[in-house]
N, C-alpha and C. Protein backbone atom coordinates (compact mmCIF):
# COMPACT_ATOMS: atom_id res chain seq x y z
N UNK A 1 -41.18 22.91 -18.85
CA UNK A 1 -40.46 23.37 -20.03
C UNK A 1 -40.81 22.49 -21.24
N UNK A 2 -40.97 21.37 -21.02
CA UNK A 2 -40.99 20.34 -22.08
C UNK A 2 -42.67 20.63 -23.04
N UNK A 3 -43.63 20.92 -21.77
CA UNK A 3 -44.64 21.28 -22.47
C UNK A 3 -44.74 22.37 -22.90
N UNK A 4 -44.27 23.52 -22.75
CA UNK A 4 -43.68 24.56 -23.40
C UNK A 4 -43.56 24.49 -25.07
N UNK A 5 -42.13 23.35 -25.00
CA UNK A 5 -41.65 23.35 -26.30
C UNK A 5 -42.78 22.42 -27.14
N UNK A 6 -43.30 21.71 -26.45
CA UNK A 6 -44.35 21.13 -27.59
C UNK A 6 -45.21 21.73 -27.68
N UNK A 7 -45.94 22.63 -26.77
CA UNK A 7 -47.02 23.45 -27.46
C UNK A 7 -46.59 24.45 -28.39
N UNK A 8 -45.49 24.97 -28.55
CA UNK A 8 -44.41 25.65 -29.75
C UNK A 8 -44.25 24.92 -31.18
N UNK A 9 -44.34 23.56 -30.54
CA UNK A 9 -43.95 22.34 -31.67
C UNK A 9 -45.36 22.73 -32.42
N UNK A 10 -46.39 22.31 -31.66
CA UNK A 10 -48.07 22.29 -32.13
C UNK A 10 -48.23 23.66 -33.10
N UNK A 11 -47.80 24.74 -32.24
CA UNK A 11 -48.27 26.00 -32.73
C UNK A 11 -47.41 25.96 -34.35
N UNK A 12 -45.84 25.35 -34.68
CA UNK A 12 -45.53 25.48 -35.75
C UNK A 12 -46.23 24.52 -36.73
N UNK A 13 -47.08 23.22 -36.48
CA UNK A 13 -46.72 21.88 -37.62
C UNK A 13 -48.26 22.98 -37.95
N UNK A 14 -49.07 23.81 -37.39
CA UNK A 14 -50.52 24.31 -37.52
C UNK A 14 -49.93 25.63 -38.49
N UNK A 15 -49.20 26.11 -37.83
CA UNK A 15 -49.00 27.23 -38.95
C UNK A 15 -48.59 26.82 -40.24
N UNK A 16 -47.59 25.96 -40.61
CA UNK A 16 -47.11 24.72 -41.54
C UNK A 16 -48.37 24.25 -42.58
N UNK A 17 -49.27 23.65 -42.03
CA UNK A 17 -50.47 23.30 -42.28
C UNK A 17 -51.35 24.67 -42.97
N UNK A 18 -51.46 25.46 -42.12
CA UNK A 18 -52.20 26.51 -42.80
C UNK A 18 -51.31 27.05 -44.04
N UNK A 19 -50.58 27.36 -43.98
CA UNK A 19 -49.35 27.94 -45.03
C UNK A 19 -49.80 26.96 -46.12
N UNK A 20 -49.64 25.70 -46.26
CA UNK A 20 -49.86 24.75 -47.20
C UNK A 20 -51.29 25.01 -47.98
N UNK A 21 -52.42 25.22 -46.96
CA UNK A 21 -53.48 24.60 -47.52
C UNK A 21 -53.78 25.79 -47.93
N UNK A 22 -53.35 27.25 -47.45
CA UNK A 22 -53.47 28.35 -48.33
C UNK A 22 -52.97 28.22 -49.69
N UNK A 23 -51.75 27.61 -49.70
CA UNK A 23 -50.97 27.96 -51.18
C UNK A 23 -51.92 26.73 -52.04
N UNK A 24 -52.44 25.91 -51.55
CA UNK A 24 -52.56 25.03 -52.31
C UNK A 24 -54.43 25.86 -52.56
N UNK A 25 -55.02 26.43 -52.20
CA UNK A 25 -56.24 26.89 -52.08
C UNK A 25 -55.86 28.37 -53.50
N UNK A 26 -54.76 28.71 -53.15
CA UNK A 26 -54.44 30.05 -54.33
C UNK A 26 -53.96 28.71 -55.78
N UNK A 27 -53.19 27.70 -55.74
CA UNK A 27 -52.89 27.40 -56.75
C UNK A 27 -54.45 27.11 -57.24
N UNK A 28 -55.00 26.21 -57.23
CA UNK A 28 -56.54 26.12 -57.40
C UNK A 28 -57.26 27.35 -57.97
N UNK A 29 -57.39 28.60 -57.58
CA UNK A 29 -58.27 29.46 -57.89
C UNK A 29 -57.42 30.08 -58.84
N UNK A 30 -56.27 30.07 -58.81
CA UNK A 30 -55.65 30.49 -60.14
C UNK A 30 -56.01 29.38 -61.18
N UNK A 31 -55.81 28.16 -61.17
CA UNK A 31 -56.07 27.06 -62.37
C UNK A 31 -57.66 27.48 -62.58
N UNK A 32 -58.48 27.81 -61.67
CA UNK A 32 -60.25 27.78 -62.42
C UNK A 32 -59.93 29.03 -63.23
N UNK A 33 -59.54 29.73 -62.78
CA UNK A 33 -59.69 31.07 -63.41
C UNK A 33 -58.95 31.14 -64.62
């Protein structure tokens, strides 16, 4: 169970991460533009 919840843990701090580096990838292409 325990590894369960940490591979849950993993799967959120990655989605977290992607979410971020998207918004921060749109703020960027909005400032060039």
């Amino acid at each position: 169970m325990a590894n369960d919840s940490w591979s849950g843990q993993d799967k959120a701090q990655h989605f977290i991460a992607s979410a971020m580096l998207s918004a921060a990838g749109n703020e960027y292409a909005q400032h060039q533009g």
